[in-house]
C-alpha atoms as a PDB file:
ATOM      1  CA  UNK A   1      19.052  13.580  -2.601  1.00  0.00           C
ATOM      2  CA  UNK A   2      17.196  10.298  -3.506  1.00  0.00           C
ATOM      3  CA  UNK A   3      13.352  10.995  -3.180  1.00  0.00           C
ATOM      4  CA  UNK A   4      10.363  10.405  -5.472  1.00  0.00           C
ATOM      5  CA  UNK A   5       7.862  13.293  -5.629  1.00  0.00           C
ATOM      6  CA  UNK A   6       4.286  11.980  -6.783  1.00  0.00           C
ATOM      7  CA  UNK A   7       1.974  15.164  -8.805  1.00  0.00           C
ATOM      8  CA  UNK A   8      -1.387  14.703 -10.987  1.00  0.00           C
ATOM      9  CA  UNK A   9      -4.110  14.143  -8.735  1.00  0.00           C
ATOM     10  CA  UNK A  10      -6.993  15.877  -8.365  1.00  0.00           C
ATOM     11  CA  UNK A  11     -10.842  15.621  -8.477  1.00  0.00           C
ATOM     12  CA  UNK A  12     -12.082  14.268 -11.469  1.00  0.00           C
ATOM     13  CA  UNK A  13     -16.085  13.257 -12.301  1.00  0.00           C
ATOM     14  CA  UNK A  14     -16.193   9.439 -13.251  1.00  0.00           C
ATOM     15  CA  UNK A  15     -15.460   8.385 -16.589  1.00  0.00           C
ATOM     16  CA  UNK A  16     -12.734  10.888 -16.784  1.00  0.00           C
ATOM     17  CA  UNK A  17      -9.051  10.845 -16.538  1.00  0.00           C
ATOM     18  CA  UNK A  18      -5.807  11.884 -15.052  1.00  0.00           C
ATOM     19  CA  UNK A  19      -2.131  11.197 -15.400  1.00  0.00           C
ATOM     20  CA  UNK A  20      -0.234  11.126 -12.286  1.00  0.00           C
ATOM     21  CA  UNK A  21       3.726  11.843 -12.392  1.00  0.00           C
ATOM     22  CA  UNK A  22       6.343  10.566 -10.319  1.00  0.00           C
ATOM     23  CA  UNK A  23       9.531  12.500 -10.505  1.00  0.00           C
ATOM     24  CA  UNK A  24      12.596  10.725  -9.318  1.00  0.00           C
ATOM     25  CA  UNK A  25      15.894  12.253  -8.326  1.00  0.00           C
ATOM     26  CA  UNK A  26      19.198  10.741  -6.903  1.00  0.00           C
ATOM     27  CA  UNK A  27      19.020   7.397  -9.503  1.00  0.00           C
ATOM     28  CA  UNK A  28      17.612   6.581 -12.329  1.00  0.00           C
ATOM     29  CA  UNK A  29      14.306   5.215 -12.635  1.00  0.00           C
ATOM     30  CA  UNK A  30      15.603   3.085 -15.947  1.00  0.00           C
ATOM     31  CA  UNK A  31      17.730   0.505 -13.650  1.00  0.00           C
ATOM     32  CA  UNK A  32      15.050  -0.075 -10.950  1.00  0.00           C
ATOM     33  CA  UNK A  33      11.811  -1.745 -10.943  1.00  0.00           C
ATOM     34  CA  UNK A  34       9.034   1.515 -10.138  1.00  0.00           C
ATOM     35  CA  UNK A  35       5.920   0.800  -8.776  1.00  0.00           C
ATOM     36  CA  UNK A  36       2.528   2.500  -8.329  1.00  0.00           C
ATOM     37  CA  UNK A  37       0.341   2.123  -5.438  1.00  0.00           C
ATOM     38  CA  UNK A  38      -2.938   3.182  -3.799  1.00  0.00           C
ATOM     39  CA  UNK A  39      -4.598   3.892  -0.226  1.00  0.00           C
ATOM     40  CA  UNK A  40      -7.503   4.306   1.368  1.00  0.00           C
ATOM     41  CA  UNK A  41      -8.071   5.155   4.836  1.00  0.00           C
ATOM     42  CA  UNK A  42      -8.922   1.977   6.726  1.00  0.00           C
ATOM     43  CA  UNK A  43      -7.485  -0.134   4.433  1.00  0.00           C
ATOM     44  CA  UNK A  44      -3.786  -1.153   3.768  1.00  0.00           C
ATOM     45  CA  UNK A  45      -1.969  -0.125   1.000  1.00  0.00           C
ATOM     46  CA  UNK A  46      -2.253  -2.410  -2.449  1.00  0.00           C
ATOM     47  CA  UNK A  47      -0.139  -2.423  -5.242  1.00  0.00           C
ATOM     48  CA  UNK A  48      -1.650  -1.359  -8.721  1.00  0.00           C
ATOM     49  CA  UNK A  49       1.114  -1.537 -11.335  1.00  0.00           C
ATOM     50  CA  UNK A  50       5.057  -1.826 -11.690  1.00  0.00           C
ATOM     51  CA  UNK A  51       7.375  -1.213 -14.537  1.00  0.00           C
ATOM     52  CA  UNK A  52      10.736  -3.235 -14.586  1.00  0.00           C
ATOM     53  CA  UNK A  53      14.187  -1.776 -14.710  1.00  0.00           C
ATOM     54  CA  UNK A  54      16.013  -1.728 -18.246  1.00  0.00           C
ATOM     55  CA  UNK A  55      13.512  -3.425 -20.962  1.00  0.00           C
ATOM     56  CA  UNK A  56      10.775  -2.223 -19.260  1.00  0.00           C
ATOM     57  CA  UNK A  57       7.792  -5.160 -18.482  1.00  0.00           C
ATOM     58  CA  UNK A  58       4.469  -4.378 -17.268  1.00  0.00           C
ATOM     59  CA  UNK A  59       2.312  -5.896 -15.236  1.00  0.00           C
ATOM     60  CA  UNK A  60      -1.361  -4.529 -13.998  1.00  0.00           C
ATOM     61  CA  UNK A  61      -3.583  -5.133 -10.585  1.00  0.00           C
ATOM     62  CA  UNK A  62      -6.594  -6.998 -12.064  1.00  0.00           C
ATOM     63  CA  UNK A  63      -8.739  -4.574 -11.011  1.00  0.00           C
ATOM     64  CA  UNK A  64      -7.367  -1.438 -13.143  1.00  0.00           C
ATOM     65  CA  UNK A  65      -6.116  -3.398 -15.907  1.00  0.00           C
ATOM     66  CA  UNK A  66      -7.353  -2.150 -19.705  1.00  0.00           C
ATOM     67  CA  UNK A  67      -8.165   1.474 -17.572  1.00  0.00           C
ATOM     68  CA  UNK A  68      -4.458   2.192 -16.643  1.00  0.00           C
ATOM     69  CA  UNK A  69      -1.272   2.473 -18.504  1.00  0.00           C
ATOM     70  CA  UNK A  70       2.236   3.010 -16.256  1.00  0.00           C
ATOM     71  CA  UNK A  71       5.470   4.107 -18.449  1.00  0.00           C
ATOM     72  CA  UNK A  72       8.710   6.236 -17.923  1.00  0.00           C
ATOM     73  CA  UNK A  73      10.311   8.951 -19.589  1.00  0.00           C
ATOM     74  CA  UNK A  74      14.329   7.965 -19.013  1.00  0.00           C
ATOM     75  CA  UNK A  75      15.288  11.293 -20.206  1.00  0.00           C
ATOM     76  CA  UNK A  76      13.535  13.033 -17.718  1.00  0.00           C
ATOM     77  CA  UNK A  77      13.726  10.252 -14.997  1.00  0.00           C
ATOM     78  CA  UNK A  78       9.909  10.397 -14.376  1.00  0.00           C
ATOM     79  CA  UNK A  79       6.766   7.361 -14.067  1.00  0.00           C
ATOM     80  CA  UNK A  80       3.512   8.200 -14.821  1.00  0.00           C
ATOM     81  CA  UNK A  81       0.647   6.487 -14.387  1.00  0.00           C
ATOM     82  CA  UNK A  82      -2.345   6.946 -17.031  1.00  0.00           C
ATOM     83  CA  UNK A  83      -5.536   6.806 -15.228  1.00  0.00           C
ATOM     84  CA  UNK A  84      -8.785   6.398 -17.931  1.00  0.00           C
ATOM     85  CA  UNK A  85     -12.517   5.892 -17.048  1.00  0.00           C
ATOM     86  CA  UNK A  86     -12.130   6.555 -13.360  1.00  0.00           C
ATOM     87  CA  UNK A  87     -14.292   5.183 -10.850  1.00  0.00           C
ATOM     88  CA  UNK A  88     -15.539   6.088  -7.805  1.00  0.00           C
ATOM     89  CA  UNK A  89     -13.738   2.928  -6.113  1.00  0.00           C
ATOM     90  CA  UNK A  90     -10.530   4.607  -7.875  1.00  0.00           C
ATOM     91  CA  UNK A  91     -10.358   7.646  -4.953  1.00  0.00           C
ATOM     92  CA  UNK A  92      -7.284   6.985  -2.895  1.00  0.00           C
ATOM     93  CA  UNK A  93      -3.549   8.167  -1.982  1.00  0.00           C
ATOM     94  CA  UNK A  94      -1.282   7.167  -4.948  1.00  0.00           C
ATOM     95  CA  UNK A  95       2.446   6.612  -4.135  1.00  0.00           C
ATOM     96  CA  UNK A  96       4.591   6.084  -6.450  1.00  0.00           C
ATOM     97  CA  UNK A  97       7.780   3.482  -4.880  1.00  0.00           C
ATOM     98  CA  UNK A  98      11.175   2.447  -5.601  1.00  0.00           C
ATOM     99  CA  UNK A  99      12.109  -0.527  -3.326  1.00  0.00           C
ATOM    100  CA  UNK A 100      12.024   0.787   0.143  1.00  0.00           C
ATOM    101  CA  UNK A 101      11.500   4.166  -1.197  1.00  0.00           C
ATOM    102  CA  UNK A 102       7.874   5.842  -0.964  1.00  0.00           C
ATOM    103  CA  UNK A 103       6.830   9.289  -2.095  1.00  0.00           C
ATOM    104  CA  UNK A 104       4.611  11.480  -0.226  1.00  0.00           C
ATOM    105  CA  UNK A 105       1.730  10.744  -2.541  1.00  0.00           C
ATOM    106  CA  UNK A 106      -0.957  12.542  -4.595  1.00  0.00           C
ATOM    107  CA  UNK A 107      -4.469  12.345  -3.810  1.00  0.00           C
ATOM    108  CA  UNK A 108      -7.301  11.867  -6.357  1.00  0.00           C
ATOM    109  CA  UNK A 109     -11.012  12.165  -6.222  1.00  0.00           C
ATOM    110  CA  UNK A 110     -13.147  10.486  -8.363  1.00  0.00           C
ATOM    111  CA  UNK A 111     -16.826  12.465  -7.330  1.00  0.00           C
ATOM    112  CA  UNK A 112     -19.232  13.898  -9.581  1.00  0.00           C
END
Protein backbone atom coordinates (compact mmCIF):
# COMPACT_ATOMS: atom_id res chain seq x y z
CA UNK A 1 0.00 0.00 0.00
CA UNK A 2 1.47 3.45 -0.99
CA UNK A 3 0.83 5.90 2.01
CA UNK A 4 3.06 8.28 3.98
CA UNK A 5 2.51 8.24 7.77
CA UNK A 6 3.74 11.65 9.40
CA UNK A 7 4.96 11.08 13.61
CA UNK A 8 7.03 13.67 15.91
CA UNK A 9 4.82 16.30 16.89
CA UNK A 10 3.97 17.35 20.00
CA UNK A 11 3.96 20.39 22.39
CA UNK A 12 7.10 21.89 22.77
CA UNK A 13 7.94 25.46 24.85
CA UNK A 14 9.64 27.96 22.32
CA UNK A 15 13.16 27.76 21.68
CA UNK A 16 12.96 24.06 21.72
CA UNK A 17 12.90 21.36 19.20
CA UNK A 18 11.38 18.41 17.53
CA UNK A 19 12.03 16.08 14.66
CA UNK A 20 9.09 15.03 12.78
CA UNK A 21 9.23 11.59 10.69
CA UNK A 22 7.58 10.68 7.65
CA UNK A 23 7.51 7.01 6.98
CA UNK A 24 6.85 6.01 3.44
CA UNK A 25 5.72 2.65 2.18
CA UNK A 26 4.79 1.32 -1.37
CA UNK A 27 8.01 3.38 -3.21
CA UNK A 28 10.88 4.68 -2.35
CA UNK A 29 11.30 8.02 -1.09
CA UNK A 30 15.03 8.11 -2.89
CA UNK A 31 13.41 8.45 -6.59
CA UNK A 32 10.77 11.11 -5.73
CA UNK A 33 10.95 14.63 -4.79
CA UNK A 34 9.37 14.64 -0.73
CA UNK A 35 8.05 17.57 0.57
CA UNK A 36 7.11 19.04 3.97
CA UNK A 37 4.26 21.21 4.62
CA UNK A 38 2.29 23.13 7.26
CA UNK A 39 -1.43 24.27 8.22
CA UNK A 40 -3.21 26.33 10.16
CA UNK A 41 -6.80 26.55 10.52
CA UNK A 42 -8.03 29.47 8.43
CA UNK A 43 -5.29 29.55 6.37
CA UNK A 44 -4.27 27.39 3.30
CA UNK A 45 -1.69 25.07 3.34
CA UNK A 46 2.14 26.43 2.50
CA UNK A 47 4.97 24.58 1.60
CA UNK A 48 8.09 24.65 4.01
CA UNK A 49 10.80 22.44 2.53
CA UNK A 50 11.39 19.65 -0.24
CA UNK A 51 14.16 17.22 -0.81
CA UNK A 52 14.77 16.03 -4.50
CA UNK A 53 14.75 12.49 -5.70
CA UNK A 54 18.28 10.73 -6.23
CA UNK A 55 21.17 13.43 -5.31
CA UNK A 56 19.14 14.86 -2.93
CA UNK A 57 18.84 19.10 -3.23
CA UNK A 58 17.34 21.19 -0.68
CA UNK A 59 15.56 24.01 -0.72
CA UNK A 60 13.91 25.98 2.48
CA UNK A 61 10.59 28.38 2.90
CA UNK A 62 12.28 31.71 3.81
CA UNK A 63 10.66 31.82 6.80
CA UNK A 64 12.16 28.52 8.55
CA UNK A 65 15.32 28.59 6.81
CA UNK A 66 18.73 28.31 9.23
CA UNK A 67 15.86 26.75 12.01
CA UNK A 68 14.98 23.61 9.90
CA UNK A 69 16.89 20.85 8.33
CA UNK A 70 14.74 18.11 5.98
CA UNK A 71 16.81 14.75 5.03
CA UNK A 72 16.01 10.98 4.33
CA UNK A 73 17.16 7.83 5.54
CA UNK A 74 16.98 5.54 2.06
CA UNK A 75 17.51 2.51 4.05
CA UNK A 76 14.64 2.93 6.02
CA UNK A 77 12.56 4.90 3.38
CA UNK A 78 11.74 7.72 5.91
CA UNK A 79 11.92 12.09 5.73
CA UNK A 80 12.34 13.89 8.64
CA UNK A 81 12.13 17.20 9.22
CA UNK A 82 14.48 18.86 12.02
CA UNK A 83 12.60 21.52 13.70
CA UNK A 84 15.18 23.94 16.06
CA UNK A 85 14.25 27.15 18.00
CA UNK A 86 10.52 26.80 17.55
CA UNK A 87 8.25 29.58 17.53
CA UNK A 88 5.03 30.23 18.46
CA UNK A 89 4.11 31.13 14.66
CA UNK A 90 5.63 27.45 14.08
CA UNK A 91 2.16 25.62 15.63
CA UNK A 92 0.43 23.97 12.74
CA UNK A 93 -0.54 20.50 10.95
CA UNK A 94 2.67 19.16 9.26
CA UNK A 95 2.16 16.82 6.24
CA UNK A 96 4.63 15.33 4.86
CA UNK A 97 3.77 14.82 0.57
CA UNK A 98 4.85 12.89 -2.31
CA UNK A 99 3.27 14.38 -5.50
CA UNK A 100 -0.39 13.94 -5.12
CA UNK A 101 0.20 11.97 -2.08
CA UNK A 102 -0.53 13.60 1.50
CA UNK A 103 -0.18 12.00 4.90
CA UNK A 104 -2.56 12.41 7.62
CA UNK A 105 -0.27 14.81 9.42
CA UNK A 106 1.24 15.42 12.88
CA UNK A 107 0.36 18.26 14.93
CA UNK A 108 2.81 20.42 16.92
CA UNK A 109 2.45 23.01 19.58
CA UNK A 110 4.79 25.49 20.17
CA UNK A 111 3.21 27.04 23.86
CA UNK A 112 5.00 27.67 26.90
Amino acid sequence: QVQLVESGGGLVQPGGSLRLTCAASGFSVSNWMMSWYRQTPGKEREWVAWINAGHGQINYAEFVRGRFTISRDNAKNEVYLQMNNLGDEDTAVYYCRRSDLWGQGTQVTVSS
